[in-house]
N, C-alpha and C. Protein backbone atom coordinates (compact mmCIF):
# COMPACT_ATOMS: atom_id res chain seq x y z
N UNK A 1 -74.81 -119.56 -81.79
CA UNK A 1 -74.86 -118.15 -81.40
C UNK A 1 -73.78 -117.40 -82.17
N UNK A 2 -74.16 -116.50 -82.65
CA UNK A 2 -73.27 -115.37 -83.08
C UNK A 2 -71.91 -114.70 -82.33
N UNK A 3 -70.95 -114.81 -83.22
CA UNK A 3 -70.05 -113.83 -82.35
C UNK A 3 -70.28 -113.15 -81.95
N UNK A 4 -70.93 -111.88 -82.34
CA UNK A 4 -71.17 -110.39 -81.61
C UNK A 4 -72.22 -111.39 -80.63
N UNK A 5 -73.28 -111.83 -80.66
CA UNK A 5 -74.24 -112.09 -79.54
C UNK A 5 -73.34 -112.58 -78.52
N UNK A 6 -72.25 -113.25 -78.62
CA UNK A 6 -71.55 -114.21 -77.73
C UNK A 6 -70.52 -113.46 -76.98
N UNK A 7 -69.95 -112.16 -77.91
CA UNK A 7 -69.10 -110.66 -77.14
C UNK A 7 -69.80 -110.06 -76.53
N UNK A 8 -71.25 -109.97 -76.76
CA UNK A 8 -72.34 -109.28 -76.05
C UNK A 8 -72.42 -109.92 -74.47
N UNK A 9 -72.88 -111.41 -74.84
CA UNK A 9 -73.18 -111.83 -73.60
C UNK A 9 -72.10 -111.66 -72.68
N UNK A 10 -70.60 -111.99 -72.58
CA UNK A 10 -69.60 -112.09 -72.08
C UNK A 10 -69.34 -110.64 -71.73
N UNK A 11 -69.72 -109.62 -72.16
CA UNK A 11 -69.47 -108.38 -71.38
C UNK A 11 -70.40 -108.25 -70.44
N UNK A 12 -71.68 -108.31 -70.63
CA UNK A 12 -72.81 -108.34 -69.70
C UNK A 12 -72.79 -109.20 -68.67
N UNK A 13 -71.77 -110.12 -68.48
CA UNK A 13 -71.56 -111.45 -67.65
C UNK A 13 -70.47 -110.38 -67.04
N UNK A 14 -69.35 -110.37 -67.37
CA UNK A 14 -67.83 -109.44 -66.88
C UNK A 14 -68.54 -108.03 -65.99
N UNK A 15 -69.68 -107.24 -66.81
CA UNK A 15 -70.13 -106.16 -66.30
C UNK A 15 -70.63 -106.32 -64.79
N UNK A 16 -71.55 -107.42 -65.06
CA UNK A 16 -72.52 -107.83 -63.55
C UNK A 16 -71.60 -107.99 -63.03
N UNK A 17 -70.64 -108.92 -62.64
CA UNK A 17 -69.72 -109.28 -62.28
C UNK A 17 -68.76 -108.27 -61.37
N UNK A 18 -68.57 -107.19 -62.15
CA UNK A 18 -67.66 -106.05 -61.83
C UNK A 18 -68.90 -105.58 -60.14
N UNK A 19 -69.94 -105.19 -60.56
CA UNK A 19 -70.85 -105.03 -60.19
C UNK A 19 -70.55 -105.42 -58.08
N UNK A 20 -71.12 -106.89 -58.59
CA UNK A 20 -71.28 -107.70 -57.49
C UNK A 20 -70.09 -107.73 -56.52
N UNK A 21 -68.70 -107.83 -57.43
CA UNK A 21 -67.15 -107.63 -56.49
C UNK A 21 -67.50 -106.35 -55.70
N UNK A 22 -67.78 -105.15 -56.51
CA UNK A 22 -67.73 -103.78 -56.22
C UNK A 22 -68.61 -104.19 -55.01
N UNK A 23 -69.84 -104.05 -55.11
CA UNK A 23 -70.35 -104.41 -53.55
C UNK A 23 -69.83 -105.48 -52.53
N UNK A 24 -69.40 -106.69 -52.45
CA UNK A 24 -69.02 -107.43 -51.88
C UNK A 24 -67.65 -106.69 -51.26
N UNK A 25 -67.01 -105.91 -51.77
CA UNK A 25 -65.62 -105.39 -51.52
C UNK A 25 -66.35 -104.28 -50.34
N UNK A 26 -67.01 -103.50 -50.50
CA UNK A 26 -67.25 -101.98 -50.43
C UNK A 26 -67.32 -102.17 -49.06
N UNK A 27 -67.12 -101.06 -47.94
CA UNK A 27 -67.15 -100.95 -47.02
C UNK A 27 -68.55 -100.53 -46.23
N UNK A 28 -68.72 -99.61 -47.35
CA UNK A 28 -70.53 -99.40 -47.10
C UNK A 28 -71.11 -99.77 -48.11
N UNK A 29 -71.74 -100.82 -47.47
CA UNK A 29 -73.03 -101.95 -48.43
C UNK A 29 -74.30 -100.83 -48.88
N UNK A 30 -74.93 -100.04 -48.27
CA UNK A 30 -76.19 -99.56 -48.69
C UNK A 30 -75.60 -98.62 -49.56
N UNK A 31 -74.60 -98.05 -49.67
CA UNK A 31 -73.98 -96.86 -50.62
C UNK A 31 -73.47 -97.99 -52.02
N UNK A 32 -72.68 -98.43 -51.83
CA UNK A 32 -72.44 -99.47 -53.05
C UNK A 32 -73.82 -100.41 -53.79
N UNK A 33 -74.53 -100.26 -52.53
CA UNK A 33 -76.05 -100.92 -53.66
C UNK A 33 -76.31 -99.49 -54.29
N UNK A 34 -76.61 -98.38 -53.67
CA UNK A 34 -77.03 -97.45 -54.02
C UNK A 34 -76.31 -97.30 -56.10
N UNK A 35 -75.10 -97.25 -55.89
CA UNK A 35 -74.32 -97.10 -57.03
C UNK A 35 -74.35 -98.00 -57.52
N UNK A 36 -75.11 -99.40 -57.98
CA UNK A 36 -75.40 -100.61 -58.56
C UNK A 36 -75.94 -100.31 -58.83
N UNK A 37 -77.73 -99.76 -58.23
CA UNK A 37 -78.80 -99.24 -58.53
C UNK A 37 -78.93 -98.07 -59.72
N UNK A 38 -77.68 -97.09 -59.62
CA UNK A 38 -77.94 -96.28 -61.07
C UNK A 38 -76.92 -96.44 -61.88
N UNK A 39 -75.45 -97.43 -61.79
CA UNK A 39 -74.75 -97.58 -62.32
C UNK A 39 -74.99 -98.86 -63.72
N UNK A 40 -75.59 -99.49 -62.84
CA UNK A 40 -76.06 -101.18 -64.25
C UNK A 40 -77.16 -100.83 -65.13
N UNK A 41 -76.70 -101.32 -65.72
CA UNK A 41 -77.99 -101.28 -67.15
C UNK A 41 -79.46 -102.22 -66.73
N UNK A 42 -80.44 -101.19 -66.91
CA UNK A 42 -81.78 -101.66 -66.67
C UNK A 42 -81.93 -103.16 -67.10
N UNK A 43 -81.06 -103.61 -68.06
CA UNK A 43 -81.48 -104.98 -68.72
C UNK A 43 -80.68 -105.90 -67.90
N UNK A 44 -80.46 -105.98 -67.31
CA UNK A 44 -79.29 -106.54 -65.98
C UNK A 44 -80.04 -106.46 -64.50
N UNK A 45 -80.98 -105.72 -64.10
CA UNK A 45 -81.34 -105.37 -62.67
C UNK A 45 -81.98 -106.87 -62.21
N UNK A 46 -82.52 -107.66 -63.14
CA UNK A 46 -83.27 -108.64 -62.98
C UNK A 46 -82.04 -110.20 -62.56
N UNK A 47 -81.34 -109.91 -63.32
CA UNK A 47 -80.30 -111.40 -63.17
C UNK A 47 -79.46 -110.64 -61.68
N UNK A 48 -78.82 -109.25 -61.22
CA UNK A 48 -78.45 -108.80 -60.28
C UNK A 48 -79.49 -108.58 -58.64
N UNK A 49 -80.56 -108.59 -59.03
CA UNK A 49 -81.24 -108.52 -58.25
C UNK A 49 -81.85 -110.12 -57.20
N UNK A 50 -81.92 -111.06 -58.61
CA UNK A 50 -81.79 -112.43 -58.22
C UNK A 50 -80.62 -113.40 -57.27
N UNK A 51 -79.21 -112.96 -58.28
CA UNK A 51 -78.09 -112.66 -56.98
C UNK A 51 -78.17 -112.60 -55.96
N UNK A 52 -78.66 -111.24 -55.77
CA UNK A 52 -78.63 -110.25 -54.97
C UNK A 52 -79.63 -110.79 -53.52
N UNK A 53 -80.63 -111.57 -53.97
CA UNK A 53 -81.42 -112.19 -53.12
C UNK A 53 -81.07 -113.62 -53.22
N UNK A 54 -80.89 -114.46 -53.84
CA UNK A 54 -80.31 -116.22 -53.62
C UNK A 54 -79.07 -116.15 -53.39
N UNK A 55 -78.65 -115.48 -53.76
CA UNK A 55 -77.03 -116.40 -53.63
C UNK A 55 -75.92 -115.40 -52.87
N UNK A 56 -76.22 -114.40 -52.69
CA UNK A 56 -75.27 -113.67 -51.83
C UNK A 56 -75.32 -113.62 -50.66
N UNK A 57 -75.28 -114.59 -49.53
CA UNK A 57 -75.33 -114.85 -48.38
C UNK A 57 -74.62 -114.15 -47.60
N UNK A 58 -73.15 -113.47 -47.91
CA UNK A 58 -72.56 -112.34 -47.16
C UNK A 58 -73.07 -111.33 -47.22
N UNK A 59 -73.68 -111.18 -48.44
CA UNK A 59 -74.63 -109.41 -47.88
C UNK A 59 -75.60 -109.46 -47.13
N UNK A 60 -76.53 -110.61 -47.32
CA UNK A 60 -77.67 -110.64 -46.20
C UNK A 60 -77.65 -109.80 -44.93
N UNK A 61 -76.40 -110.29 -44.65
CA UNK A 61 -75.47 -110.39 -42.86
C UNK A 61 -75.16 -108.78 -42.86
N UNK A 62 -74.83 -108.38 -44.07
CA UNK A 62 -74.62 -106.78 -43.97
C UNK A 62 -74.94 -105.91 -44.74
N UNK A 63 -76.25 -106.25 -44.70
CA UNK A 63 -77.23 -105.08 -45.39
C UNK A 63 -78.15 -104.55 -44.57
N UNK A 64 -78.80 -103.70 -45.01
CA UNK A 64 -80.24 -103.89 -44.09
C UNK A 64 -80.80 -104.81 -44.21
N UNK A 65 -81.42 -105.32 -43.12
CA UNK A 65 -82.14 -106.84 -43.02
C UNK A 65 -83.27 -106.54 -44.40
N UNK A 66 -84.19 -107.46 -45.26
CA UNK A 66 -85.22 -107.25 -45.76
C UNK A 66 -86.46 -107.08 -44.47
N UNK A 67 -86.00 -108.62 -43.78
CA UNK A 67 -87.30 -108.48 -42.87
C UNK A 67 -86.54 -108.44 -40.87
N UNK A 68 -86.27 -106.99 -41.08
CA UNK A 68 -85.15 -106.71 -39.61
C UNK A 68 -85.97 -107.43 -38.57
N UNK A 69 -85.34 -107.49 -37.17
CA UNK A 69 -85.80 -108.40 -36.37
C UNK A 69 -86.08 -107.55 -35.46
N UNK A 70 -85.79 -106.24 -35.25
CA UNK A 70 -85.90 -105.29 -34.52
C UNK A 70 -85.86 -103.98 -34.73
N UNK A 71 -86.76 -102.85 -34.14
CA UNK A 71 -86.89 -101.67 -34.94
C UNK A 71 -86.05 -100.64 -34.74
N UNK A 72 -84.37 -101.31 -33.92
CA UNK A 72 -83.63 -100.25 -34.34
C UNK A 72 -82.64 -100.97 -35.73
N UNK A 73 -83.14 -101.89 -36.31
CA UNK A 73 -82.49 -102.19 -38.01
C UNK A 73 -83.10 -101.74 -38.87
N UNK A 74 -84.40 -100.78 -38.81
CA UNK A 74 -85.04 -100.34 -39.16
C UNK A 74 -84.08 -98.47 -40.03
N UNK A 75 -83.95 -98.27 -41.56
CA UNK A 75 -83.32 -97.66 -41.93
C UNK A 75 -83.92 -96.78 -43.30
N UNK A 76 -83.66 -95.63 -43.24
CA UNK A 76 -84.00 -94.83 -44.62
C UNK A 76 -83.04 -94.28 -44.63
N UNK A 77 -82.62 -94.88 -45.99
CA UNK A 77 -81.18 -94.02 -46.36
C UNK A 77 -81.63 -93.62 -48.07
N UNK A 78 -81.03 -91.95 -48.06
CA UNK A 78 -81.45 -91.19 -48.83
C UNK A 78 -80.22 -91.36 -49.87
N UNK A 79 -80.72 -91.19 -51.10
CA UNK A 79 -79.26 -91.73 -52.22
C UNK A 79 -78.55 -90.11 -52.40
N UNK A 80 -77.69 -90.02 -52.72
CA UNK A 80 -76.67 -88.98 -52.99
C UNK A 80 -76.89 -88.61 -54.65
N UNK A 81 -77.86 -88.92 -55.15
CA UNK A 81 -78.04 -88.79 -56.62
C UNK A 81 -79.45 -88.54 -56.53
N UNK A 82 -79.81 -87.80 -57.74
CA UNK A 82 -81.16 -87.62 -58.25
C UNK A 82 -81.53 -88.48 -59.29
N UNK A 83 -82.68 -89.56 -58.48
CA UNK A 83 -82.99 -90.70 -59.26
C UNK A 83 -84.10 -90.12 -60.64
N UNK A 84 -84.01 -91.26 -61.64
CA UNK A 84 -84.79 -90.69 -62.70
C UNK A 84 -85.86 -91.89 -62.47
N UNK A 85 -87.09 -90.95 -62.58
CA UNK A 85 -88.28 -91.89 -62.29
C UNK A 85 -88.27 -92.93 -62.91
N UNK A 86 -88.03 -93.17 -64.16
CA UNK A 86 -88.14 -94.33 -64.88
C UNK A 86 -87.57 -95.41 -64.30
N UNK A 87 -85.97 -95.01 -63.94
CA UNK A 87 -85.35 -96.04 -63.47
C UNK A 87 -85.75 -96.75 -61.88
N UNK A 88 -86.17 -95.75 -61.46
CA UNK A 88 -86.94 -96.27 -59.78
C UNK A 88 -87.48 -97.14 -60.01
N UNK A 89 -88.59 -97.33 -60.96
CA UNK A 89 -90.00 -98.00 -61.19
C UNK A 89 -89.66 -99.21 -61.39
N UNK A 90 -88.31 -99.40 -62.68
CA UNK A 90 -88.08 -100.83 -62.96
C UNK A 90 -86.79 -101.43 -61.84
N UNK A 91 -86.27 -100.61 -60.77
CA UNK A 91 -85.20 -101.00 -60.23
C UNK A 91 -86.34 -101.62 -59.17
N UNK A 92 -87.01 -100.80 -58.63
CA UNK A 92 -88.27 -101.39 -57.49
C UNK A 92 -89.31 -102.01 -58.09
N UNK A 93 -89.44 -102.57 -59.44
CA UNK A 93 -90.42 -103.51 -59.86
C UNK A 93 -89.24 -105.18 -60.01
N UNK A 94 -88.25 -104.57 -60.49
CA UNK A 94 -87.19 -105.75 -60.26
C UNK A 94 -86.84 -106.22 -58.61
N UNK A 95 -86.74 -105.82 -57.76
CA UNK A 95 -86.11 -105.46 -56.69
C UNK A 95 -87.33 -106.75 -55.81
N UNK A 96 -88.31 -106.05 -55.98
CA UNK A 96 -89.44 -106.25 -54.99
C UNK A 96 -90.03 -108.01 -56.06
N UNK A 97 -89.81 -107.90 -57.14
CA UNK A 97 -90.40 -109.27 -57.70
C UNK A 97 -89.28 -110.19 -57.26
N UNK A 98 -88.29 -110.59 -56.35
CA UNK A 98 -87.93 -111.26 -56.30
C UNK A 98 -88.66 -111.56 -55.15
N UNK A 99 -89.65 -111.24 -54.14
CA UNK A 99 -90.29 -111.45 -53.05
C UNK A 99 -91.94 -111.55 -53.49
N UNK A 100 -92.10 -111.33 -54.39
CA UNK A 100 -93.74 -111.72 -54.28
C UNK A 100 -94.69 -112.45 -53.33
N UNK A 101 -94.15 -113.85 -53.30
CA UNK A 101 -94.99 -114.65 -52.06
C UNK A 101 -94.99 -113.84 -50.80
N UNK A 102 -93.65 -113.39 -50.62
CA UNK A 102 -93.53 -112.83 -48.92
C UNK A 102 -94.64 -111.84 -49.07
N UNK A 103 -94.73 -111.22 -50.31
CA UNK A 103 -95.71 -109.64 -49.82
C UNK A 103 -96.67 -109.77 -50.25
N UNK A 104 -97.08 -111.21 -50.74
CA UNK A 104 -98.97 -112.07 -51.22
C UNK A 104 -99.02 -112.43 -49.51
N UNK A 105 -98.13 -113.00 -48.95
CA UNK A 105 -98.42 -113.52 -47.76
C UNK A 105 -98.60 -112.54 -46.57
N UNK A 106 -97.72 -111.22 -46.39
CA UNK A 106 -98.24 -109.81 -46.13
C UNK A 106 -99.24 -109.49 -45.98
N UNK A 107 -99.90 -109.08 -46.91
CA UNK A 107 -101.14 -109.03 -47.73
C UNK A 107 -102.03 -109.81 -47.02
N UNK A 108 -101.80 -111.18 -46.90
CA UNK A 108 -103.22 -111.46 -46.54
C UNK A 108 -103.14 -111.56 -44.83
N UNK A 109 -102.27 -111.33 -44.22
CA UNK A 109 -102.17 -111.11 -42.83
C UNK A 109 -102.77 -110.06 -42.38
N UNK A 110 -102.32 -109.08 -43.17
CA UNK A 110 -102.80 -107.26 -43.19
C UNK A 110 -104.45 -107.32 -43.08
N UNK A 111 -104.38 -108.35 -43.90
CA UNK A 111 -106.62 -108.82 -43.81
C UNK A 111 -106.56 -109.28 -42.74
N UNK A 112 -106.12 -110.11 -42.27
CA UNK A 112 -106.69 -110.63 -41.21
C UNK A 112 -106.71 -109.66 -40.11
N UNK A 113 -105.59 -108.74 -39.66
CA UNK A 113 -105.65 -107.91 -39.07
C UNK A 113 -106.72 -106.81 -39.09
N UNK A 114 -106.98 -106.56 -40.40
CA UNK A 114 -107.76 -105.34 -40.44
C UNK A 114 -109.23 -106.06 -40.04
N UNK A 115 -109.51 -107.16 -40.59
CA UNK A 115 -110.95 -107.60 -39.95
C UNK A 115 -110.72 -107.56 -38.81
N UNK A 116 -109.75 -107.99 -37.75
CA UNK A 116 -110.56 -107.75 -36.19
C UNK A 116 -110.51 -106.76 -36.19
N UNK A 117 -110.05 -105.69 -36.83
CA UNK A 117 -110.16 -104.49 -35.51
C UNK A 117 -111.67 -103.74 -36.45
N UNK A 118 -111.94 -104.33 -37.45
CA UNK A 118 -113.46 -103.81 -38.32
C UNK A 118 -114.14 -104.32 -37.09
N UNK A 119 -114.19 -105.87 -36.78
CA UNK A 119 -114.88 -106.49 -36.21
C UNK A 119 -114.94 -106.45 -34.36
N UNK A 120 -114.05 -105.62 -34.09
CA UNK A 120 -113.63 -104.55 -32.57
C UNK A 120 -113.33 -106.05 -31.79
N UNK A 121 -112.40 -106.99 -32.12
CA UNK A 121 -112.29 -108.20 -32.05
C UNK A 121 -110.62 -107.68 -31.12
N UNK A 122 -109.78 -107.12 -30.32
CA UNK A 122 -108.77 -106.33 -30.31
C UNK A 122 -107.87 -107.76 -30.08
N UNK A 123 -108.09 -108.97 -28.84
CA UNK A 123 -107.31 -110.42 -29.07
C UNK A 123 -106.69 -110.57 -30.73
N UNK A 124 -107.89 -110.87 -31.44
CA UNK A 124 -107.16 -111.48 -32.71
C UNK A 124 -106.09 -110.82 -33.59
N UNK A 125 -106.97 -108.99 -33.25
CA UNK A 125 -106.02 -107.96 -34.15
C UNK A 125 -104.24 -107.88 -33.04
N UNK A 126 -104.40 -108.48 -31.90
CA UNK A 126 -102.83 -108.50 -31.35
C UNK A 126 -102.54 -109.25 -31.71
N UNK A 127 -102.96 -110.88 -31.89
CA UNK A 127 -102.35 -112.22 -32.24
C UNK A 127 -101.85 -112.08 -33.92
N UNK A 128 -102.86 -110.89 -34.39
CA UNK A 128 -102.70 -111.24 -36.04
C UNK A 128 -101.12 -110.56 -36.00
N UNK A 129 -101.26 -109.33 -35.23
CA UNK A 129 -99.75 -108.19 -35.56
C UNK A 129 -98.59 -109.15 -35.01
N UNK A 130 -98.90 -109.93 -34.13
CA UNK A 130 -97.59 -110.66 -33.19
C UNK A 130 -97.25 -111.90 -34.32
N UNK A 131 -98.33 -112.49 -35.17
CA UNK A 131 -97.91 -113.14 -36.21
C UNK A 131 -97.23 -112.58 -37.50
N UNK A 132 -97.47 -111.16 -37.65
CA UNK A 132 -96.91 -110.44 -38.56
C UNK A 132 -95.51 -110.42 -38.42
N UNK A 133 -95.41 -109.70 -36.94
CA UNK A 133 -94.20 -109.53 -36.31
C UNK A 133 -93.48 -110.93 -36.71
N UNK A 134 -93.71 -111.56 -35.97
CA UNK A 134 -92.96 -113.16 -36.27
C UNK A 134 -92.88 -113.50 -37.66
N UNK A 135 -93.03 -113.61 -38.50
CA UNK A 135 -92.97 -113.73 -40.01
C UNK A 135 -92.11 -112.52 -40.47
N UNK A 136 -92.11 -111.31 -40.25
CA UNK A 136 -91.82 -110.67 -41.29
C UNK A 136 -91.14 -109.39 -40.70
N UNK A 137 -90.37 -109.56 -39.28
CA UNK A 137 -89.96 -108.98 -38.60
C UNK A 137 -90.31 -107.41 -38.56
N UNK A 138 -89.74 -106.24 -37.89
CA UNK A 138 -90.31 -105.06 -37.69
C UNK A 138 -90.36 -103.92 -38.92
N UNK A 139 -91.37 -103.30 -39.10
CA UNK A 139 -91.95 -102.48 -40.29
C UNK A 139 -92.04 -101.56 -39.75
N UNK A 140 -92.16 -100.29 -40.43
CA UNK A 140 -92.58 -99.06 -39.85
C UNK A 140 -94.36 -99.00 -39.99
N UNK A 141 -95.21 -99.76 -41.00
CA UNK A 141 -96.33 -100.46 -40.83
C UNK A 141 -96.87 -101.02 -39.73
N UNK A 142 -95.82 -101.99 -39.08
CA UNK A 142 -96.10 -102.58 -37.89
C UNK A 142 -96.12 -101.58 -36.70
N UNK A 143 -94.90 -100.77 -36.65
CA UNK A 143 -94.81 -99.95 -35.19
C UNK A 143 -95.90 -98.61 -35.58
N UNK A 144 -96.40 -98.45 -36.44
CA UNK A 144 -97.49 -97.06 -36.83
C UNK A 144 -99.02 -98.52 -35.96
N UNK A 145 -99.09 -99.69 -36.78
CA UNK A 145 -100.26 -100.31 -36.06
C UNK A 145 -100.35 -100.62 -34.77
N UNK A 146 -99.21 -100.91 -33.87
CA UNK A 146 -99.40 -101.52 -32.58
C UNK A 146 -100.01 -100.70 -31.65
């Protein structure tokens, strides 16, 4: 590897880095993601976002839940910046691909649900939402269906 490739990598390593302390430190977790979110370089959201979901086990505990257990963890928090579309698209195409299975497996629950209630079946369409519920804790999806 090249020097410059090898000064390259090592800043982009130091950068993330800066990154991840900065949140781990911060007092407010959803505001310090917020400023991760437009502060890191698009070419970074993918190795931070991976982090961000495997291996950071203290934020889990103090973030918003992904999948809350109850619908007062349930949260919309509005950013203090005016996002640029571009960057939304790949921060929430990065963001959300670290969950694929969970929201293939979503997905096909959401079927099952929607056939009973096509099929005026109302047992299965409660058992399907109470399995939703249990898997994938409370949605604003879920409390609009019940």
């Amino acid at each position: 590897m090249s020097k410059k490739k090898n000064r390259k990598k090592i800043f982009n390593q130091r950068n993330l880095n800066k990154f991840k302390v900065s949140l781990l430190k911060s007092a407010n977790k959803s505001g310090a993601l917020f400023n991760v979110k437009y502060s890191l370089p698009k070419s970074q959201y993918d190795n931070f976002n991976h982090w961000y979901k495997n291996e950071s086990v203290y934020l889990s505990k103090n973030l918003n839940p992904i999948f809350p257990s109850d619908a007062k963890k349930l949260k919309y928090i509005i950013p203090n910046v005016e996002p640029e579309l571009v960057n939304e698209f790949e921060w929430g195409w990065s963001f959300l691909g670290q969950f694929v299975d969970e929201i293939s497996s979503f997905e096909e629950e959401v079927d099952q649900y929607e056939d009973a209630i096509l099929l005026s079946d109302l047992d299965s369409a409660t058992t399907a939402l109470d399995k939703i519920e249990h898997l994938y804790g409370f949605s604003y999806w879920l409390l609009k269906n019940r």
